[in-house]
Protein backbone atom coordinates (compact mmCIF):
# COMPACT_ATOMS: atom_id res chain seq x y z
CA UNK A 1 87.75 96.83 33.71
CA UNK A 2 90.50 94.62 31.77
CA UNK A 3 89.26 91.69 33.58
CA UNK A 4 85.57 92.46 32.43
CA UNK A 5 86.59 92.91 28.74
CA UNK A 6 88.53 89.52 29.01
CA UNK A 7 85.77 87.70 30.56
CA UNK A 8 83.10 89.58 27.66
CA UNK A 9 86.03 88.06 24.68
CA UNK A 10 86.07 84.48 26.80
CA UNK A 11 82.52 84.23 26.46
CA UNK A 12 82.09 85.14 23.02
CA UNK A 13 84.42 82.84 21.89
CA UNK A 14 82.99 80.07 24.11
CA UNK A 15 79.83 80.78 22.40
CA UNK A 16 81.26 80.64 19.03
CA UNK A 17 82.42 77.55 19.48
CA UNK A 18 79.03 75.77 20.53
CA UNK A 19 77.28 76.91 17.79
CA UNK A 20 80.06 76.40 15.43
CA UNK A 21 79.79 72.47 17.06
CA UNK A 22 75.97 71.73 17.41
CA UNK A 23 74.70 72.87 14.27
CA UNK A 24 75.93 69.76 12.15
CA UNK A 25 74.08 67.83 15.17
CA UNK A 26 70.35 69.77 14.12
CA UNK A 27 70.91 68.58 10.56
CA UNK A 28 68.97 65.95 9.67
CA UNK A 29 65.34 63.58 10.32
CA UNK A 30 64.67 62.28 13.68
CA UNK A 31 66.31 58.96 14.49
CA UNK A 32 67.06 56.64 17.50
CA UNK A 33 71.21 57.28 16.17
CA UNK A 34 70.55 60.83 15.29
CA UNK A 35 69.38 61.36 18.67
CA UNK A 36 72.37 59.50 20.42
CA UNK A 37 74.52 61.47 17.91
CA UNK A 38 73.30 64.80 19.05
CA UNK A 39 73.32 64.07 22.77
CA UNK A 40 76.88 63.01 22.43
CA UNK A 41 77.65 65.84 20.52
CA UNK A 42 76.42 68.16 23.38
CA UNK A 43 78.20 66.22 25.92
CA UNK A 44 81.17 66.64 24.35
CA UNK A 45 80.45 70.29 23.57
CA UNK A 46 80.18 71.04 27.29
CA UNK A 47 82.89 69.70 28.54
CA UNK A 48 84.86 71.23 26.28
CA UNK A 49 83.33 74.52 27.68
CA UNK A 50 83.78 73.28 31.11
CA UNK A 51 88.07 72.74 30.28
CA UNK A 52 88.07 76.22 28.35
CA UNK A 53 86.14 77.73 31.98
CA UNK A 54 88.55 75.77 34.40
CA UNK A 55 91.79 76.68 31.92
CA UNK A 56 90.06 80.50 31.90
CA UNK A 57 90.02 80.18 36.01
CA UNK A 58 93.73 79.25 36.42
CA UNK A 59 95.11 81.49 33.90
CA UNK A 60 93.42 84.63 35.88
CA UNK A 61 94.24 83.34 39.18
C-alpha cells in the first residue's frame, strides 16, 4: 500500500507542475510565435515529466 500512496503523491505533484508550467503558455492572442512558444513550452513540460518518471523508476527499483 506504501508504494500506492507514493505513486498517488508522484502523480499529484507531476500534475502540479504542468499546470503550474502551461498556463503562462494559454495567455495571450493567437500568433505564428505564440504558437511556437506554446509547443515548446509543452515539449519542455514533458520531458521534464518524462526525467521526474524515469528518476521515480530508479529510486523504487
Amino acid at each position: 500500500m506504501s508504494l500506492f500512496r507514493s505513486l498517488i503523491v508522484y502523480l499529484g505533484g507531476t500534475l502540479l507542475v504542468v499546470f503550474a508550467s502551461i498556463s503562462p503558455a494559454l495567455a495571450d492572442a493567437p500568433d505564428v510565435s505564440k504558437v511556437e512558444n506554446f509547443a515548446t513550452n509543452v515539449i519542455q513540460v514533458l520531458t521534464v515529466l518524462a526525467g521526474l518518471l524515469a528518476a521515480g523508476f530508479f529510486v523504487t527499483i
